[in-house]
Protein backbone atom coordinates (compact mmCIF):
# COMPACT_ATOMS: atom_id res chain seq x y z
CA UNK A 1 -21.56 -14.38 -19.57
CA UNK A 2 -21.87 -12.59 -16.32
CA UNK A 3 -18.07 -13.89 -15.21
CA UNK A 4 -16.91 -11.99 -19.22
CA UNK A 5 -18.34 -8.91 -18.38
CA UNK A 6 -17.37 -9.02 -14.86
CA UNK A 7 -13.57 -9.01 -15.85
CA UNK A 8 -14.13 -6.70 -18.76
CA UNK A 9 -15.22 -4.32 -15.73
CA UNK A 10 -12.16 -5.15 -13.96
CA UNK A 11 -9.07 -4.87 -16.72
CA UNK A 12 -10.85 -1.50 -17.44
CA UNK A 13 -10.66 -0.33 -13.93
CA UNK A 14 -6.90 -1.86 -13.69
CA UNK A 15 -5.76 -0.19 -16.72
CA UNK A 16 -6.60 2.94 -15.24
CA UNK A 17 -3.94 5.42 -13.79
CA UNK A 18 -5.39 7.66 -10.93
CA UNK A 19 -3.86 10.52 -9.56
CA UNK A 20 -4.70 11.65 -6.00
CA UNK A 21 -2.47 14.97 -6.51
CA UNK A 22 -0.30 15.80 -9.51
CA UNK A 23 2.69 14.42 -7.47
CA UNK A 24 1.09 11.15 -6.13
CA UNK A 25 -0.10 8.89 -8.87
CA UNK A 26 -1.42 4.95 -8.70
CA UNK A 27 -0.69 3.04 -12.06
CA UNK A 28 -2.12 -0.67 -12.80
CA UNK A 29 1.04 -3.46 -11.95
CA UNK A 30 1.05 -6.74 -13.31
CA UNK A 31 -0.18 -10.03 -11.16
CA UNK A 32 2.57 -11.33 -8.92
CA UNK A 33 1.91 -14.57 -10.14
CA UNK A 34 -0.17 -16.82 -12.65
CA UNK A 35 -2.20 -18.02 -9.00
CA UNK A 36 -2.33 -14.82 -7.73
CA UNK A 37 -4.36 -12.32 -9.80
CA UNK A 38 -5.53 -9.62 -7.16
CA UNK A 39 -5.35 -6.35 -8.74
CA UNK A 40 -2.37 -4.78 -8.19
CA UNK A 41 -1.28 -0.60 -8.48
CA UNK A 42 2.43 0.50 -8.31
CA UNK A 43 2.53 3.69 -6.22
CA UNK A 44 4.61 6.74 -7.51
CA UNK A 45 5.49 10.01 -5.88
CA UNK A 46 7.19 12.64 -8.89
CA UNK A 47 7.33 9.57 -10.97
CA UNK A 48 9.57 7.61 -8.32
CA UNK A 49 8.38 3.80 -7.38
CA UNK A 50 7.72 4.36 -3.73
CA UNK A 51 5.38 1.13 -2.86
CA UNK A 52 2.35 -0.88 -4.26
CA UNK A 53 -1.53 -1.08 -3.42
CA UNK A 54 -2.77 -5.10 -3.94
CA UNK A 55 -6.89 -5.49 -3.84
CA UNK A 56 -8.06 -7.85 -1.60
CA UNK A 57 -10.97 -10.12 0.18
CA UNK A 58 -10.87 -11.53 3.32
CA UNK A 59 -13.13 -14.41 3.94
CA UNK A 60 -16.67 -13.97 2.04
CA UNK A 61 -17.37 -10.52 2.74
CA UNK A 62 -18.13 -8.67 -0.11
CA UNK A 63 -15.86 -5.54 0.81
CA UNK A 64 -12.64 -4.79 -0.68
CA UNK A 65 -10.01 -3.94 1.10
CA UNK A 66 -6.79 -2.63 0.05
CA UNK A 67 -3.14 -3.50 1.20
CA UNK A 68 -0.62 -1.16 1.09
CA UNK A 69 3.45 -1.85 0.67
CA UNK A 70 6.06 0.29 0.94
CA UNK A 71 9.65 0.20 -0.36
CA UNK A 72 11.72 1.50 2.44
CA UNK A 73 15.65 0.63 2.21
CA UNK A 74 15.49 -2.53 0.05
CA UNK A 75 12.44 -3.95 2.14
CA UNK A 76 8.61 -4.36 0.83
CA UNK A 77 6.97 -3.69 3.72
CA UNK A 78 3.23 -4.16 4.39
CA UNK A 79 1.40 -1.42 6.35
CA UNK A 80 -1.90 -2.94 6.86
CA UNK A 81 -5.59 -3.01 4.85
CA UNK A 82 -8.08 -0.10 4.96
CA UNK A 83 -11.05 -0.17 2.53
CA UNK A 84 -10.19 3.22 1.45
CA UNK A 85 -7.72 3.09 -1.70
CA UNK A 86 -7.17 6.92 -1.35
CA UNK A 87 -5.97 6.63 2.16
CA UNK A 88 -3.51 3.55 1.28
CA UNK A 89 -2.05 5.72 -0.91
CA UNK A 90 -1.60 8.16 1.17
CA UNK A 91 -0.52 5.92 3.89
CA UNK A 92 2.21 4.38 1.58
CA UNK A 93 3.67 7.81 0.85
CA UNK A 94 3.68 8.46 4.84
CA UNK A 95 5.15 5.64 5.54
CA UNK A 96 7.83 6.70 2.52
CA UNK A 97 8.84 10.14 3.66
CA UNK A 98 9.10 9.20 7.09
CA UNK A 99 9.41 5.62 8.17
CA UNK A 100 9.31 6.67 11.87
CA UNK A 101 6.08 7.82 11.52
CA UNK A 102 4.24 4.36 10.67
CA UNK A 103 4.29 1.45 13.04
CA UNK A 104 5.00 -1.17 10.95
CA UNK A 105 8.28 0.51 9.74
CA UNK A 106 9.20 1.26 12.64
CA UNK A 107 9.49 -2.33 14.09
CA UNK A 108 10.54 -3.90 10.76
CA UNK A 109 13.44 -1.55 10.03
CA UNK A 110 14.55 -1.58 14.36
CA UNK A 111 13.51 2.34 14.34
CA UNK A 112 11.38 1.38 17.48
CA UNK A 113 15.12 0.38 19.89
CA UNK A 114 16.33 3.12 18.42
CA UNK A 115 14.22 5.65 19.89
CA UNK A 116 14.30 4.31 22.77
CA UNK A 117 17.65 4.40 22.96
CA UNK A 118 18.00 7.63 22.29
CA UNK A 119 15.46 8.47 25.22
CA UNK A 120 13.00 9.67 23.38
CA UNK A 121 9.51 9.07 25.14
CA UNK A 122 6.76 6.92 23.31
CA UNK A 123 3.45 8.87 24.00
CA UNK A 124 1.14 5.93 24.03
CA UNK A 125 3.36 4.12 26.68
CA UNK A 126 3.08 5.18 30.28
């Protein structure tokens, strides 16, 4: 009984579109997979597919954390897990508008050699 209304609770909350502005909007995406059912949002900015947000637990903790993924090029690529699904979102759409502004774009897409190429300085490196 408690398992029913446990994922009665959950397909409401995944059927539900949220909006962080009027621009930036989170809509429920299907599982990847019949083994993987983590609950899944496709992120849009002005109605254009610009990543995904999958839920997630690590280990037994009872927190949920939330992954973020950004389409950049072609590539999926996975900027980290925050508990905060507001600030995924607004990570993803960072990482979107300016892929040399997130870490994990930088080194997957080579942005990283180039700047360094190009001379400019990396602040955090002495």
């Amino acid at each position: 009984m408690r398992a029913q209304i446990a994922s009665q609770r959950l397909s409401v909350v995944q059927r539900t579109v949220i909006a962080m502005t009027p621009d930036l909007t989170a809509e429920p995406a299907p599982p990847l997979s019949r083994s993987n059912r983590n609950l899944r949002w496709s992120v849009r900015f002005e109605g254009k597919l610009i990543g995904h947000i999958e839920a997630k637990k690590i280990g037994r903790g009872s927190t949920q954390f939330y992954e973020g993924f950004v389409l950049v090029d072609g590539r999926t690529i996975s900027i980290e897990l925050d508990p905060d699904f507001e600030n995924r979102c607004e990570a993803v759409l960072g990482a979107w508008r300016d892929p040399a502004s997130n870490v994990h774009t930088l080194y997957v897409l080579g942005l990283k050699d180039q700047a360094e190429l190009s001379g400019e300085v990396n602040p955090l490196r002495p």
